[in-house]
Protein backbone atom coordinates (compact mmCIF):
# COMPACT_ATOMS: atom_id res chain seq x y z
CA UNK A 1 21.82 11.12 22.91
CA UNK A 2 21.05 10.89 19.21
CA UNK A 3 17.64 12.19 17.75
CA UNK A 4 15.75 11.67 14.28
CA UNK A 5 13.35 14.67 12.93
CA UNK A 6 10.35 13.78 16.19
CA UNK A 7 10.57 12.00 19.11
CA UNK A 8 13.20 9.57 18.39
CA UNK A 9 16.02 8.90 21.40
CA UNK A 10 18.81 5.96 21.21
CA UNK A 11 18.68 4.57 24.59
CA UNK A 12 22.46 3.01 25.61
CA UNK A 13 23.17 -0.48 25.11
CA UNK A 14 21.40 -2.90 27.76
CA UNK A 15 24.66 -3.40 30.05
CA UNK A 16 23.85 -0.59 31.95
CA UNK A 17 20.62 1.43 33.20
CA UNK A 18 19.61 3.49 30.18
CA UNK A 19 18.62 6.91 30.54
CA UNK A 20 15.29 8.17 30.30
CA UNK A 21 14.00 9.48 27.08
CA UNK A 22 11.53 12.94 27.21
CA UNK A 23 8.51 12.33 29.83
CA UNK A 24 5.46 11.77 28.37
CA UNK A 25 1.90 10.37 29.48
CA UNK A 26 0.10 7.48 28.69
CA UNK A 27 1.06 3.71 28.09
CA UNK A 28 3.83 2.68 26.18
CA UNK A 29 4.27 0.20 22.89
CA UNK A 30 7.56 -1.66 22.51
CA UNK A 31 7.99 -2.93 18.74
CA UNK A 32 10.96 -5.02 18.46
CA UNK A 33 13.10 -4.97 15.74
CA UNK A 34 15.90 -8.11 15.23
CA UNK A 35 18.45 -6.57 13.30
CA UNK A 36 20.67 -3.15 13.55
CA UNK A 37 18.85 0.05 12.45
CA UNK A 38 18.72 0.76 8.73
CA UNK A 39 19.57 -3.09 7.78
CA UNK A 40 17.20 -2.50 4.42
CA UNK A 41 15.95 -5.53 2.58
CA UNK A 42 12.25 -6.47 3.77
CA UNK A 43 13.04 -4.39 7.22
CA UNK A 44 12.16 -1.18 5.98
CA UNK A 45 9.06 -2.37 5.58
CA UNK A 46 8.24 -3.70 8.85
CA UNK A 47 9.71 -0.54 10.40
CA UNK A 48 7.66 1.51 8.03
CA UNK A 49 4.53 -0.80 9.91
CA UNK A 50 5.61 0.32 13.00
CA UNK A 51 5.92 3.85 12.53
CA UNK A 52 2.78 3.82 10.91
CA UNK A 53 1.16 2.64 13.76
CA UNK A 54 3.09 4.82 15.99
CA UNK A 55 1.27 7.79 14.47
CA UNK A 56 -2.54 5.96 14.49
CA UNK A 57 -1.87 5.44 17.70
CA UNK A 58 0.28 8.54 19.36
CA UNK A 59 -3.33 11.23 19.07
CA UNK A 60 -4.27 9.04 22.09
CA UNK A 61 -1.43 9.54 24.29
CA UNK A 62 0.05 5.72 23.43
CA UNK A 63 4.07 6.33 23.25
CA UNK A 64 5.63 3.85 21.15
CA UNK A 65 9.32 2.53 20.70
CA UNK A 66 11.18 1.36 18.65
CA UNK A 67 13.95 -1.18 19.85
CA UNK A 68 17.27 -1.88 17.92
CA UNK A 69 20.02 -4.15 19.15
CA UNK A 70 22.52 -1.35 17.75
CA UNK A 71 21.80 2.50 16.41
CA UNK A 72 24.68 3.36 14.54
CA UNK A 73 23.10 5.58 12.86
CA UNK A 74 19.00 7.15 13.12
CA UNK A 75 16.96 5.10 11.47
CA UNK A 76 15.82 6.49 8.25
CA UNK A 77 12.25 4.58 8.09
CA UNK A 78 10.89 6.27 11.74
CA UNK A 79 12.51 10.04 10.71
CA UNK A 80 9.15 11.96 10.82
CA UNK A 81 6.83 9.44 12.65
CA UNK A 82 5.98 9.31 16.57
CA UNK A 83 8.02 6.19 16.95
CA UNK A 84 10.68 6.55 19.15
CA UNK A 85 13.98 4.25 18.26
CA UNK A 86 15.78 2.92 21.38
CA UNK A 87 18.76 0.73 21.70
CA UNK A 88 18.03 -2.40 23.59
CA UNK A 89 18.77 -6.37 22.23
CA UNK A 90 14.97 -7.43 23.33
CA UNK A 91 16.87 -11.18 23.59
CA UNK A 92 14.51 -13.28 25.17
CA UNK A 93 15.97 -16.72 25.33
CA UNK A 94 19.19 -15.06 27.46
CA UNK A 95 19.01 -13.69 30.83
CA UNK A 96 20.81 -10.77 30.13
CA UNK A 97 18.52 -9.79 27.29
CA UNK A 98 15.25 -10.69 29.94
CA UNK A 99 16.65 -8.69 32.41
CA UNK A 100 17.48 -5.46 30.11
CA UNK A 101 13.64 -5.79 28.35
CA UNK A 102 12.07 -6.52 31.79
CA UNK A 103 13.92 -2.65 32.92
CA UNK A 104 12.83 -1.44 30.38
CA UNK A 105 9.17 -2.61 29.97
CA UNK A 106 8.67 -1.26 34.24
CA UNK A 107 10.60 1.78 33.38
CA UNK A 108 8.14 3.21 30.68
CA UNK A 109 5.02 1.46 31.72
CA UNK A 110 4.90 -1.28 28.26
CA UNK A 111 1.57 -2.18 27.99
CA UNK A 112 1.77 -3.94 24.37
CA UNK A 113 5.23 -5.89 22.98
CA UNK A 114 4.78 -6.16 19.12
CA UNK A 115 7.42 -9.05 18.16
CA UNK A 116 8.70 -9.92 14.59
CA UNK A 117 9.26 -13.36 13.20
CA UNK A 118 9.98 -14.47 17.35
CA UNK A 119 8.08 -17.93 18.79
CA UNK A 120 4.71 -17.58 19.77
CA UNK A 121 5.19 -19.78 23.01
CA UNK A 122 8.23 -18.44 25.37
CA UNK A 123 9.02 -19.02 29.11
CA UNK A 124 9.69 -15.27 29.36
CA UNK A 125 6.17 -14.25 28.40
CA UNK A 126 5.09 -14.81 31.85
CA UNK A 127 7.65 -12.61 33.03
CA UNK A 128 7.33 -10.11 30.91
CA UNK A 129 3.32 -9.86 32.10
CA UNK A 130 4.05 -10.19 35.82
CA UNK A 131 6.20 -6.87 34.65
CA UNK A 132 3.24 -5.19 33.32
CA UNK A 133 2.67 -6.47 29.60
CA UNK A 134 -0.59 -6.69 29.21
CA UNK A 135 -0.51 -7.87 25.23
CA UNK A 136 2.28 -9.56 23.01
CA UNK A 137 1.94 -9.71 19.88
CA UNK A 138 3.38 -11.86 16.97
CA UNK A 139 3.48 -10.67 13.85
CA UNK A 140 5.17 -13.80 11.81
CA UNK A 141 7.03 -12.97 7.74
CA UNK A 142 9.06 -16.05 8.22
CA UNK A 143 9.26 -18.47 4.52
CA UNK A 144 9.69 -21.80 4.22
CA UNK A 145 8.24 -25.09 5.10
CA UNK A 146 7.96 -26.89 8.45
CA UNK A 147 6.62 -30.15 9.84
CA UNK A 148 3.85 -30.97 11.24
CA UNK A 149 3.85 -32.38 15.00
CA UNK A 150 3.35 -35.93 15.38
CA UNK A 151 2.88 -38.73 18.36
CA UNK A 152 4.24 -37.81 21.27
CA UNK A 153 6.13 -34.59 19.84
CA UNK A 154 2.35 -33.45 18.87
CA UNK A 155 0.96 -34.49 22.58
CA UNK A 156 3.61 -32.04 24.37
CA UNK A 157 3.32 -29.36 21.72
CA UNK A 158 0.19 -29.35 22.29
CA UNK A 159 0.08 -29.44 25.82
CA UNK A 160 2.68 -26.38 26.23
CA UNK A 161 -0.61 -24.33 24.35
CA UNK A 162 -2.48 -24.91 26.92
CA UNK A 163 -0.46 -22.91 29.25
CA UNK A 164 -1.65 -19.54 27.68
CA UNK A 165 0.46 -17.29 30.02
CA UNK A 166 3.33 -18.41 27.93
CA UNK A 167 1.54 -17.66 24.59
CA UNK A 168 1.34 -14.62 22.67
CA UNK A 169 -2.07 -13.60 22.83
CA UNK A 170 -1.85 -11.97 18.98
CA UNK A 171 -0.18 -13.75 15.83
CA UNK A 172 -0.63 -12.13 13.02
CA UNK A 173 -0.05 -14.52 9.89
CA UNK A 174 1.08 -12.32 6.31
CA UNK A 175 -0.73 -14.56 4.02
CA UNK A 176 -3.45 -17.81 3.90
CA UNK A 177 -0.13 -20.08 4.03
CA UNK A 178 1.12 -18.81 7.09
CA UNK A 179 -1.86 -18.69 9.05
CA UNK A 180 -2.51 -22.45 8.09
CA UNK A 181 1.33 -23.22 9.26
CA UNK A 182 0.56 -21.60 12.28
CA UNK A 183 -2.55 -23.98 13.09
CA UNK A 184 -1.30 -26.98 11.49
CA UNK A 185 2.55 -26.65 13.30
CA UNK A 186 2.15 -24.36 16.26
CA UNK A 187 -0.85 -25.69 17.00
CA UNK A 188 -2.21 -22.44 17.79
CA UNK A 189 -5.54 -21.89 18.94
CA UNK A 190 -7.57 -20.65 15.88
CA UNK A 191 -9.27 -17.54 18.02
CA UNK A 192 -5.36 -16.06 18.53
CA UNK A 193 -4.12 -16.02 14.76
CA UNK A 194 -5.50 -13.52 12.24
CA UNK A 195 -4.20 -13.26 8.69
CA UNK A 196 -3.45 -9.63 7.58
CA UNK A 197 -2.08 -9.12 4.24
CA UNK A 198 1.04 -7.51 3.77
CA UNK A 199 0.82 -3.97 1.55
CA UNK A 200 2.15 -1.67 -0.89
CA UNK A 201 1.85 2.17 -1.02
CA UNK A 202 1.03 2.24 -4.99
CA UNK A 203 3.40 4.31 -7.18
CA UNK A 204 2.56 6.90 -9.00
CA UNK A 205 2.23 6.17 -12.47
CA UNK A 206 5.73 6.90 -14.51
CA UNK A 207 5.67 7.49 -17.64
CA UNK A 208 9.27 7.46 -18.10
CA UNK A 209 10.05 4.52 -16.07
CA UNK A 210 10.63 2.17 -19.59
CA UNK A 211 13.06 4.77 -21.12
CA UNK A 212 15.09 5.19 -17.49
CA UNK A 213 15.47 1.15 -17.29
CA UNK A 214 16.49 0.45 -21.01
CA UNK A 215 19.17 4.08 -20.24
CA UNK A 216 20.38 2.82 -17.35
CA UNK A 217 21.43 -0.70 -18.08
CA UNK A 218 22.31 0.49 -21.81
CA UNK A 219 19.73 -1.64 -23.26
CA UNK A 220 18.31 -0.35 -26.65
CA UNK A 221 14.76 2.03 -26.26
CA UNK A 222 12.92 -0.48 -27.87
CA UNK A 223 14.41 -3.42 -25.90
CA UNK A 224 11.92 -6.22 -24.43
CA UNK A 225 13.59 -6.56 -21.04
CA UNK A 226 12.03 -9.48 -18.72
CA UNK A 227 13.37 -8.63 -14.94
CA UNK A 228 13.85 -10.48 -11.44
CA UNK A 229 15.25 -8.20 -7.79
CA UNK A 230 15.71 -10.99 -5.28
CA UNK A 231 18.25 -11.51 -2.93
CA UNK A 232 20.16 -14.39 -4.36
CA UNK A 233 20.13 -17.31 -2.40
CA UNK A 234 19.20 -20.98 -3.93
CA UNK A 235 15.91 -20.86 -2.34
CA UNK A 236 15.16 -17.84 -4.65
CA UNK A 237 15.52 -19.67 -7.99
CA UNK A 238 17.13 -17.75 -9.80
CA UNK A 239 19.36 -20.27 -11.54
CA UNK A 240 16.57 -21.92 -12.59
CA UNK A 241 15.21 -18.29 -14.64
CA UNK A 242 18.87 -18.14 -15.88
CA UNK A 243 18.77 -21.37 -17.83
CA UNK A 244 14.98 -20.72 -18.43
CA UNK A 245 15.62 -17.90 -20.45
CA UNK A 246 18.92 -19.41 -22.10
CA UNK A 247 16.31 -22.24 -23.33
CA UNK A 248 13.58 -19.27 -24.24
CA UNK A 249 16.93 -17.69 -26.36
CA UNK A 250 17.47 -20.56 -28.59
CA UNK A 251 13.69 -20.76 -29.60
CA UNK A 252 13.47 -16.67 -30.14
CA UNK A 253 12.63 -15.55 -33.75
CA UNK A 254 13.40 -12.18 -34.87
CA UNK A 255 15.12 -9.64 -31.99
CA UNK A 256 15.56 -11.68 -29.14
CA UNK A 257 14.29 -9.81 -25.35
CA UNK A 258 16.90 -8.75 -22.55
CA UNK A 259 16.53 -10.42 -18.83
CA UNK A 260 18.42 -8.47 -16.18
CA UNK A 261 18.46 -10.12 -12.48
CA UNK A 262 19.03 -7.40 -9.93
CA UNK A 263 20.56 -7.92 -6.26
CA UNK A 264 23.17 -9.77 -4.53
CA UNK A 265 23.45 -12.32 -1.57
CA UNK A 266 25.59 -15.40 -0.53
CA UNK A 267 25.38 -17.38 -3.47
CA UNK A 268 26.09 -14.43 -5.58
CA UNK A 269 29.16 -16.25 -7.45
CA UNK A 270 27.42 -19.37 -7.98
CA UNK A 271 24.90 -17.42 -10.33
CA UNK A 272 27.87 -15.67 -11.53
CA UNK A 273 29.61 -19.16 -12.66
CA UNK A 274 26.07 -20.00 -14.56
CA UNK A 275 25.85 -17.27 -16.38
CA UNK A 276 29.49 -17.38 -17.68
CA UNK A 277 28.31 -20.98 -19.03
CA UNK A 278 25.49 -19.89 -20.83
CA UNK A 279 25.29 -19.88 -24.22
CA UNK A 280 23.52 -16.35 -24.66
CA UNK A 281 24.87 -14.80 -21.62
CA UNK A 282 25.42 -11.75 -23.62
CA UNK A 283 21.68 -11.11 -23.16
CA UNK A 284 21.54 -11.64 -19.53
CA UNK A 285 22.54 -8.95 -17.12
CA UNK A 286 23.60 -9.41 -13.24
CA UNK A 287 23.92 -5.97 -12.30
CA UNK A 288 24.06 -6.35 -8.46
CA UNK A 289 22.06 -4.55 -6.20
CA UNK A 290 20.31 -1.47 -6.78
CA UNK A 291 19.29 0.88 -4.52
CA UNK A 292 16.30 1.90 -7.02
CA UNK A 293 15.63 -1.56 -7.96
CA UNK A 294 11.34 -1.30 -7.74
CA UNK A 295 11.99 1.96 -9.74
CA UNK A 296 13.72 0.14 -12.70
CA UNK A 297 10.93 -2.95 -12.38
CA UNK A 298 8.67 -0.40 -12.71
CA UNK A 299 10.27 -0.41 -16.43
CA UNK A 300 10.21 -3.94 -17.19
CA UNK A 301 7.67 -5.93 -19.96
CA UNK A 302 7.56 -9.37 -17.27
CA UNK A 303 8.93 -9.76 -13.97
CA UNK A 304 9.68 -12.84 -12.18
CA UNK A 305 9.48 -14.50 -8.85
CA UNK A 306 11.29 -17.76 -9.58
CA UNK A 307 10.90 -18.80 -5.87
CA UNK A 308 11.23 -22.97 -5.23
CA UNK A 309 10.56 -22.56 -1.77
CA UNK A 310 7.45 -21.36 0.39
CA UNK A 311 7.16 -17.91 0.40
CA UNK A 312 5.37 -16.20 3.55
CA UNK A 313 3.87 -13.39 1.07
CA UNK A 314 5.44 -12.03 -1.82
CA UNK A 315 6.53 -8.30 -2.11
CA UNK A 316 8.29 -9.33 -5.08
CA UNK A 317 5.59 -9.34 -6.70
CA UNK A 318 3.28 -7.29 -5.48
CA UNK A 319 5.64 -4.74 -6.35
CA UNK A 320 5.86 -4.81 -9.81
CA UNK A 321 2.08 -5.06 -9.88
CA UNK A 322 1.85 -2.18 -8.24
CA UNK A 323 3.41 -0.36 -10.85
CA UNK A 324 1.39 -2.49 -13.54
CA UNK A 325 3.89 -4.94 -14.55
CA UNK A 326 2.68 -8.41 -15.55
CA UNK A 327 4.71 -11.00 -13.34
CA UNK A 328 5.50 -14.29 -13.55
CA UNK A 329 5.64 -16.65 -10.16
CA UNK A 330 5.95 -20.00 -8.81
CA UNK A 331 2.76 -21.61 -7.26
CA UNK A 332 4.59 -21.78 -3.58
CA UNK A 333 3.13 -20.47 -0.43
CA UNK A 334 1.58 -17.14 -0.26
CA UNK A 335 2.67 -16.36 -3.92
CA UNK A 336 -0.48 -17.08 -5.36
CA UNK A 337 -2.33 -15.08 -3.03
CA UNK A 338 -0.66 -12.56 -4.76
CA UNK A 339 -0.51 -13.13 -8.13
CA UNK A 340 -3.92 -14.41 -9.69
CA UNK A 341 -3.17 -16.76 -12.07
CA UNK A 342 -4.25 -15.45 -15.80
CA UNK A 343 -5.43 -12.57 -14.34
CA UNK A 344 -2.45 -10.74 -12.81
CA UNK A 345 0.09 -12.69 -14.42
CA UNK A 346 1.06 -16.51 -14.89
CA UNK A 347 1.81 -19.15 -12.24
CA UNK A 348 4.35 -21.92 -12.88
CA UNK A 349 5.43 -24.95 -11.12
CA UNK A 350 8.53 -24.41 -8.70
CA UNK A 351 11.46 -25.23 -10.59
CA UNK A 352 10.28 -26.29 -13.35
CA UNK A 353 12.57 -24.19 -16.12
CA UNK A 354 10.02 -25.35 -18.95
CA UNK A 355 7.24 -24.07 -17.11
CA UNK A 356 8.99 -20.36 -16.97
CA UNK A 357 10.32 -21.06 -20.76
CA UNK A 358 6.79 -21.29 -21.67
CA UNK A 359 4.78 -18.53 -19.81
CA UNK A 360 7.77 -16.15 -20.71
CA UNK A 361 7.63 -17.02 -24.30
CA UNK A 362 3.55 -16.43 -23.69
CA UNK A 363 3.91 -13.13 -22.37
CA UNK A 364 6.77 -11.96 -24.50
CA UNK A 365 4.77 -12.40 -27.70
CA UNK A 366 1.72 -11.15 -26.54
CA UNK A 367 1.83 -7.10 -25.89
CA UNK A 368 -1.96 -7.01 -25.34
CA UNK A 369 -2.11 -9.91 -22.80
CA UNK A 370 0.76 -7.98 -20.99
CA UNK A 371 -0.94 -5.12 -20.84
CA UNK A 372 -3.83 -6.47 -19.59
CA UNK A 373 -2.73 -8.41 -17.16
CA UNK A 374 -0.77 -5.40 -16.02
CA UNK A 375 -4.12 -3.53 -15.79
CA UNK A 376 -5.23 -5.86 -14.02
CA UNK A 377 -2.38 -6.63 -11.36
CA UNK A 378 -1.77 -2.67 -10.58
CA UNK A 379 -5.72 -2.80 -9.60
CA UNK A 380 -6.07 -6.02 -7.22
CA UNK A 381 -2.41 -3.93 -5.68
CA UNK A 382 -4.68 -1.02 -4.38
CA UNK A 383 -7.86 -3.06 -3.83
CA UNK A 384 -6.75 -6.05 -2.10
CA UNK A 385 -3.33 -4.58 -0.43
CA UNK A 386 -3.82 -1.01 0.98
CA UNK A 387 -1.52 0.13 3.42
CA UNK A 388 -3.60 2.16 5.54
CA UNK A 389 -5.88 -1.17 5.92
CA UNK A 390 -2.92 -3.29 6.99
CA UNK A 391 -1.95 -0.44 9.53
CA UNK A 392 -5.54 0.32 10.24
CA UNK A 393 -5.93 -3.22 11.45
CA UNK A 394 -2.86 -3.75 13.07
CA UNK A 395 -3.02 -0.48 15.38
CA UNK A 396 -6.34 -1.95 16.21
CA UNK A 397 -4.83 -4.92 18.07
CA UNK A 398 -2.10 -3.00 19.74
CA UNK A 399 -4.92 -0.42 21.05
CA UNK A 400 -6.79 -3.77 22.50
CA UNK A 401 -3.63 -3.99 25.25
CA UNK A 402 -3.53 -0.43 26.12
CA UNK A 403 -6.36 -0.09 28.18
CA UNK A 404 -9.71 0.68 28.20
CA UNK A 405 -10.01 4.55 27.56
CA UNK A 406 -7.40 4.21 24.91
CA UNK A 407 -8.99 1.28 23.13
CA UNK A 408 -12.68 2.91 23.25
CA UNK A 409 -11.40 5.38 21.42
CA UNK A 410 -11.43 6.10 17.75
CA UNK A 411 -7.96 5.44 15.78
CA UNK A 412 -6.69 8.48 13.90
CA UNK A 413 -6.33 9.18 10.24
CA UNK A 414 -9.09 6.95 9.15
């Protein structure tokens, strides 16, 4: 067996009977997490959830797991915490990957299953109770649009809700947007979905964080550098802030500013053919990913969120916000429950590359509204987005299926 710093044990694959990890008392969590262990991107974050409500919860004798579909290596975001990473593919829409969870779930007494981004109505809920479940729990980051239920489609849809064994009996919704998706395509009951915002741990401030960005991308120390991290997909929009600032170039008086678009992703060489057509490409950086990406944002005069689709939340902003950046955003889905518009930065239309043109120019040749609105944004970051609230809350409803002794009594580290 493999073992991070505390209580972490890599179960073998589902094929055969795993071995047992340490004995311990009291009912177990299962958090489920879709993708191999240390993946990155947004699922550090989720794992960082789940460890943190591994330790609320662990002072009460609640074990809690963590389940991978592979461990190649321990997972970096659980080293330290009470969450214990196991390797099991929690497949529920194949037998095999029923079978394996169901094993598992008897096998360490699972009182609460805390899903990711999974459906909220699934035949193998009921099996999964019958095996001793007693809570399941949603917790939905998913972007994008869907469509609403209609005629018949809506009749069925919503008769399946009805059948509440099959339901989750918890779906947590990251933003206003995704709890009205939830009612409005679901069909969920109203009483099962609660919106909890997602959260940043604020950085300290860093004084040197605008010399370290202009020093590490060789920009001059007095540089105006506008900057976008986003994993580059179309849906992200980044095209549409290439040609935006092109457009902001040819208007510029006196020194023009710097944009530098950090990250990579499928349509990596697309980007890479627009920028070699631009007329001021010279200005425009594509670095690639960064492994210290927030720490060079952290550096940057604007950011941007150039999104043209519906975005569940929007760490991509509340990031730099944190930090005290002013950011730029589209007006699509949880986005501007983020960013408050003239307060926290500007919000522009969804691919509209006039609309960014315009608020960057605004920003850009205005120092004291940046600063400002930077005040501003790095303030509504530890007011309105705490992560001990977010955890607070969410160990709350995992406590609510682990019985009554453990649910009466008070959560930890309050």
């Amino acid at each position: 067996m493999l073992e991070t710093e505390r209580r972490t044990t890599v179960i073998a694959a589902p094929a055969a009977r795993a071995p047992d990890p340490p004995a311990r008392t009291g009912p177990g969590v299962l958090c489920v997490a879709n993708f191999p262990a240390n993946t990155g991107y947004a699922w550090g974050f989720i794992e960082a959830l789940f460890a943190g409500v591994a330790d609320r919860l662990a002072p009460r004798g609640a074990r809690t797991y963590v389940a991978y579909p592979a461990v190649p290596a321990p997972p970096r975001t659980l080293a330290g915490s009470a969450a214990g990473a196991v390797e099991l593919d929690v497949r529920l829409d194949s037998i095999r990957g029923v079978r394996a969870t169901l094993d598992f779930v008897r096998r360490h007494d699972i009182r609460v299953l805390y899903l990711v981004d999974r459906p909220t109505w699934a035949l193998a809920y009921l099996a999964l109770r019958l095996s001793g479940v007693r809570r399941i729990l949603v917790h939905d980051h998913t972007s994008g649009a869907r469509t609403r239920p209609a005629g018949l489609r809506r009749l069925l849809k919503a008769a399946t809700r009805r059948a509440t064994a099959f339901l989750a009996d918890d779906v947590v919704a990251v933003s206003d947007y995704v709890l009205r998706r939830k009612l409005e395509v679901d069909l969920l009951p109203r009483r099962r979905v609660r919106r909890i915002w997602n959260s940043i741990v604020p950085p300290a401030r860093d004084p040197d964080a605008r010399t370290r960005l202009r020093r590490e991308l060789g920009l001059p120390e007095d540089a105006l550098v506008v900057a976008c991290a986003s994993r580059v997909t179309p849906e992200k929009g980044i095209h549409h802030l290439l040609r935006a600032f092109d457009t902001l170039l040819e208007r510029w008086s006196g020194e023009p500013p710097w944009l530098v678009c950090l990250g990579d992703g499928p349509a990596l060489e697309e980007l890479r053919a627009l920028h070699a057509s631009l007329p001021h490409r010279d200005r425009i950086l594509l670095p690639g990913q960064r492994a210290d990406a927030a720490a060079l944002l952290a550096g940057a005069d604007v950011c941007v969120v150039p999104s043209v689709w519906q975005e569940a939340f929007g760490l991509a902003a509340l990031e730099p916000m944190a930090a005290g950046v002013p950011v730029v955003a589209t007006r699509v889905g949880g986005l501007p429950e983020v960013v408050v518009d003239g307060v926290t930065g500007l919000l522009v239309e969804p691919g509209s590359e006039s609309g960014l043109t315009r608020a960057l120019a605004r920003l850009l040749g205005d120092r004291a509204l940046r600063q400002r609105l930077g005040v501003n944004g790095r303030r509504r970051a530890r007011e309105r987005f705490s992560r001990r609230a977010q955890i607070d809350e969410l160990a709350d409803m995992v406590a609510a299926g682990l019985g009554p002794a453990l649910r009466a009594a008070p959560l930890e580290e309050r």
